[in-house]
Protein backbone atom coordinates (compact mmCIF):
# COMPACT_ATOMS: atom_id res chain seq x y z
CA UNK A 1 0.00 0.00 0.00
CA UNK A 2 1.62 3.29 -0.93
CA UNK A 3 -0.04 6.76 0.34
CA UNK A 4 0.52 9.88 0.89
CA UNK A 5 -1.34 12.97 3.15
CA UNK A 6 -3.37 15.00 1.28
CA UNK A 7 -5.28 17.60 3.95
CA UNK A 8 -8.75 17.60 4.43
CA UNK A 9 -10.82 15.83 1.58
CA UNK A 10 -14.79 15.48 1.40
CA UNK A 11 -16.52 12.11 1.56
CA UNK A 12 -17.39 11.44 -2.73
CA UNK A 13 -17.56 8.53 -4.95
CA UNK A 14 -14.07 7.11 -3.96
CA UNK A 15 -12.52 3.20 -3.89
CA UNK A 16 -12.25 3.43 0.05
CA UNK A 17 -15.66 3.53 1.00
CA UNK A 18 -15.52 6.92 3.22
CA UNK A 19 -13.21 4.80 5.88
CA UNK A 20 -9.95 6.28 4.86
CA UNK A 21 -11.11 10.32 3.77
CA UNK A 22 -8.21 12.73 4.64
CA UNK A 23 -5.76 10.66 2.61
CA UNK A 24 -5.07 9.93 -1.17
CA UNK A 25 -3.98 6.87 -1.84
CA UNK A 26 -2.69 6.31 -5.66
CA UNK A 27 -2.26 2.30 -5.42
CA UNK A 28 -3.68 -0.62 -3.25
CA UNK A 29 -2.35 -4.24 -3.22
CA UNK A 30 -5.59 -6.31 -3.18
CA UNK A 31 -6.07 -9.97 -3.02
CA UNK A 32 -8.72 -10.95 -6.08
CA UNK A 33 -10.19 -14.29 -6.41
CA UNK A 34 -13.01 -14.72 -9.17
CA UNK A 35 -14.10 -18.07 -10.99
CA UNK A 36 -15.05 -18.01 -14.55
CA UNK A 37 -18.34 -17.54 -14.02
CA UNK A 38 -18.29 -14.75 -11.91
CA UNK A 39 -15.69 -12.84 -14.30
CA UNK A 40 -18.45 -13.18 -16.76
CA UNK A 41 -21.19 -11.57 -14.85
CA UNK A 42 -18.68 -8.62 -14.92
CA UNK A 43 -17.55 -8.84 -18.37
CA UNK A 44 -20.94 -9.08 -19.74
CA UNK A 45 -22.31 -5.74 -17.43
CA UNK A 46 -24.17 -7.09 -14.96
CA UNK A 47 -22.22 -6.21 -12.06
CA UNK A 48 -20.81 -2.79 -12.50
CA UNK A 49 -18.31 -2.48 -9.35
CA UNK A 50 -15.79 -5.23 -7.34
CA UNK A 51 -15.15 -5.55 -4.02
CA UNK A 52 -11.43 -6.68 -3.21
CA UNK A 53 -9.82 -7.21 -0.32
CA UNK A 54 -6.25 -5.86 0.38
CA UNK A 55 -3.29 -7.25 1.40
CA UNK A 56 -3.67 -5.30 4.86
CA UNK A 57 -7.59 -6.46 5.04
CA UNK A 58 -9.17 -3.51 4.22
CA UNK A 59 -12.08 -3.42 1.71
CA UNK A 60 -11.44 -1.83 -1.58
CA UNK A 61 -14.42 -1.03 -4.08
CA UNK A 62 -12.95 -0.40 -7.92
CA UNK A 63 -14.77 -0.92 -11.41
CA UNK A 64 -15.70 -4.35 -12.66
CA UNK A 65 -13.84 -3.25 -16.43
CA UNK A 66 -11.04 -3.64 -14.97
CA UNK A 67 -10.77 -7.10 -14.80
CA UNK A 68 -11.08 -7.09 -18.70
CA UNK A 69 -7.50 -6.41 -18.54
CA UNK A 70 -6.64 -9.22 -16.44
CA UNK A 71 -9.38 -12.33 -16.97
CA UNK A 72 -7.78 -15.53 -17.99
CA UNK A 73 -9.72 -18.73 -18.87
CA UNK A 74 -9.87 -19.81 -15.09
CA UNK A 75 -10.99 -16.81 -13.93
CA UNK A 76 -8.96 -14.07 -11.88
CA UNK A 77 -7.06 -14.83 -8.85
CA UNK A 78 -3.97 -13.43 -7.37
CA UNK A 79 -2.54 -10.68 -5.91
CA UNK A 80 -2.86 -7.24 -7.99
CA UNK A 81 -1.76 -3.18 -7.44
CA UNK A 82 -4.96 -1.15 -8.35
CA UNK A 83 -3.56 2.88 -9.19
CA UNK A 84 -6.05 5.65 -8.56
CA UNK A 85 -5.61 9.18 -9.22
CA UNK A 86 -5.10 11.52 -6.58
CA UNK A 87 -9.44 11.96 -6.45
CA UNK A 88 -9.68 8.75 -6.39
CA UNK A 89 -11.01 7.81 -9.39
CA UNK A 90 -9.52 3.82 -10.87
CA UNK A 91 -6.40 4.18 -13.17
CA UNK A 92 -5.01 0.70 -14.34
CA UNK A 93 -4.36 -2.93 -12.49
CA UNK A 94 -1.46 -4.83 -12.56
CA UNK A 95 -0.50 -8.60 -11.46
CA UNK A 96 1.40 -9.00 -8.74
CA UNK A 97 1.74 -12.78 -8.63
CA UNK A 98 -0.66 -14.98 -9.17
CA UNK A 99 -2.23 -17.42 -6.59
CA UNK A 100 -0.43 -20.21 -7.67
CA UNK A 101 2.71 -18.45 -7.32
C-alpha cells in the first residue's frame, strides 16, 4: 500500500468507502479471487463495481472493467496493485503474482 497525506478531503464517490477520507492513496495491493463464471457476470455488465480485499484487510471497491484487462480462462485470482488518481477515481491494475505463485 503506498499513500501519501493530502489535507482535508470530502466524503465522494471514492474506492475506500468513506473509511480512509483525509488521505489519497494512488495504489492498493488487493487480493482478487473470481471463478469463470463470476468474471463473466462482470464482463458481460451485470455487475458494474468489485469488491477486493487488500493485502492489509481492508475493503477496496474499484470498477468491474477492470478485470477485462486481467481475466484468464480460469478466472482471476492473485494478488494485484490497483492505481487511482489523486481523487480517487480507478487508473489501471497490474499482477502481482498470481495465486499459484
Amino acid at each position: 500500500m503506498h499513500f501519501f497525506w493530502k489535507g482535508n478531503r470530502k466524503k465522494g464517490n471514492g474506492p475506500f468507502n468513506g473509511a480512509i477520507w483525509g488521505l489519497c492513496m494512488p495504489s492498493i495491493d488487493v487480493v482478487v479471487q473470481l471463478s469463470a463464471d463470476e468474471c463473466l457476470r462482470h464482463y458481460r455488465g451485470e455487475v458494474q463495481s468489485v469488491y477486493a480485499t487488500s493485502v492489509d484487510g481492508r475493503r477496496v471497491l474499484f470498477p468491474a472493467r477492470a478485470l477485462r484487462r486481467i481475466l484468464r480462462r480460469d478466472g482471476v485470482n492473485g494478488v494485484f496493485r490497483l492505481v487511482f488518481t489523486e481523487d480517487g477515481r480507478f487508473e489501471s491494475i497490474t499482477a502481482l503474482r498470481s495465486a499459484s505463485g
